[in-house]
Protein backbone atom coordinates (compact mmCIF):
# COMPACT_ATOMS: atom_id res chain seq x y z
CA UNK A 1 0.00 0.00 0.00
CA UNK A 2 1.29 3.31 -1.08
CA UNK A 3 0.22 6.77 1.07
CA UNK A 4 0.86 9.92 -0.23
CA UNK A 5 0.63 13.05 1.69
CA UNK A 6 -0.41 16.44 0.46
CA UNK A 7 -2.28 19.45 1.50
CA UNK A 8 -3.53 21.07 -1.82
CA UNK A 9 -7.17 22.26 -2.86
CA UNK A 10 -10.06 19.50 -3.81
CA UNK A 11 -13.78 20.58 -5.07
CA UNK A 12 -15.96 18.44 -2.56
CA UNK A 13 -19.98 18.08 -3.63
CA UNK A 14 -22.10 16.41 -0.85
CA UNK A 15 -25.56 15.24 -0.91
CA UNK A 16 -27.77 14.49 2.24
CA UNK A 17 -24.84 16.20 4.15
CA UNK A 18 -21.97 13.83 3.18
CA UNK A 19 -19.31 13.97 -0.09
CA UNK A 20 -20.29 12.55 -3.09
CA UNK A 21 -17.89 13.97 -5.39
CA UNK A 22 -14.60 14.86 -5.75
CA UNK A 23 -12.39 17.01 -7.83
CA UNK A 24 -8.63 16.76 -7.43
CA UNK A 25 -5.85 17.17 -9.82
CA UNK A 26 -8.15 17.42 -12.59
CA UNK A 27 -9.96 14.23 -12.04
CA UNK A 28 -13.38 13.34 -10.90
CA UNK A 29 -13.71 10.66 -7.96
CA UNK A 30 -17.01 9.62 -7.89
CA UNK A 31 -17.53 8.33 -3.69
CA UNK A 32 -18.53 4.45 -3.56
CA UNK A 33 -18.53 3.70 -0.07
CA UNK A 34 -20.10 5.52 3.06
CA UNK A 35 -17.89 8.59 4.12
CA UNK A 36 -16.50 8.59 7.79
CA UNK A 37 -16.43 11.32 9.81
CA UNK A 38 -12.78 12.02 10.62
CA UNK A 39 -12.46 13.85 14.85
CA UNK A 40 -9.52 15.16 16.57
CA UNK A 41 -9.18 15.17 20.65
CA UNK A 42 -7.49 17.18 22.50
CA UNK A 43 -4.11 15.98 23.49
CA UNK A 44 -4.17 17.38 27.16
CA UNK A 45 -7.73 16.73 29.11
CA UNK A 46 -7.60 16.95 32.60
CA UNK A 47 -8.07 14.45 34.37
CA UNK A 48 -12.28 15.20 35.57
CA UNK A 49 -12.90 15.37 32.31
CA UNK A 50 -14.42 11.84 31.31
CA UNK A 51 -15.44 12.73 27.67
CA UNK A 52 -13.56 15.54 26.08
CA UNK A 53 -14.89 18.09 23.40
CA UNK A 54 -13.84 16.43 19.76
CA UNK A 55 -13.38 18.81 16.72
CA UNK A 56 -14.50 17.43 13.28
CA UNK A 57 -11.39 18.07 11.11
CA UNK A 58 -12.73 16.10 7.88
CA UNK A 59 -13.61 12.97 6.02
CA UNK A 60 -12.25 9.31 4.70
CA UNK A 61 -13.94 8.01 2.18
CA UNK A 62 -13.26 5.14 -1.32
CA UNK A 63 -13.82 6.87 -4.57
CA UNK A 64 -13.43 5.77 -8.13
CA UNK A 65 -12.48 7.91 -10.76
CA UNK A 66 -13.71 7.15 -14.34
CA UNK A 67 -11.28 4.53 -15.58
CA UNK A 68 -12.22 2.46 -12.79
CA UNK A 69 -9.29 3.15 -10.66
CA UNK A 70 -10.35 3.05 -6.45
CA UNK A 71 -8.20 4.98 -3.98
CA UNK A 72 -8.52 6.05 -0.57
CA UNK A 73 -9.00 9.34 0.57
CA UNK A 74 -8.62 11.52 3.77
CA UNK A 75 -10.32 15.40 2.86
CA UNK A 76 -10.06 17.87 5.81
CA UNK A 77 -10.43 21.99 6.19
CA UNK A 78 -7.48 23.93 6.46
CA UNK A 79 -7.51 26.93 8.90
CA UNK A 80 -9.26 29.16 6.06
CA UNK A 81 -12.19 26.67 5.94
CA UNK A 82 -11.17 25.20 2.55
CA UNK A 83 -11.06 21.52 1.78
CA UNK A 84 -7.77 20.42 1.23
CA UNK A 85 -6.26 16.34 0.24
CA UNK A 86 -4.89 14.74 3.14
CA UNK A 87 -3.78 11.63 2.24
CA UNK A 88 -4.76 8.97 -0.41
CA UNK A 89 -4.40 5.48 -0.04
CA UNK A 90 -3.69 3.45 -2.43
């Protein structure tokens, strides 16, 4: 398994509240499975605190492009509020 690492701009398209779509690099990933929330928690919660506030920093999620080929991807929002690639998987 290969994982690549980036942080530039995708297009993201939902529908019912969850991606559907993807642009990145030119192509068009098309989502086939059912997106996951990705969280983040805290790395310091004291110790009263039994179930820390999470922050929703994006989404992992198959897509297909139109050839057929599958990959992996992690989409989150960058500190401007734009989606940006993660990681893909592949």
């Amino acid at each position: 398994m290969n994982i690549s690492t980036t942080r530039s701009a995708v297009a993201l398209w939902f529908v019912d509240g969850t991606p559907d779509r993807l642009v990145h690099d030119g192509t068009r990933w098309r989502v086939t499975d059912t997106p996951t929330e990705m969280w983040h928690e805290p790395a310091f919660v004291p110790a009263l605190i039994t179930h820390p506030p999470q922050q929703f920093v994006g989404w992992r999620f198959q897509a297909t492009d139109g050839v057929g080929t599958t990959h992996m991807f992690e989409v989150l929002r960058d500190d401007a509020g734009q989606w940006v690639l993660g990681r893909v998987y592949d």
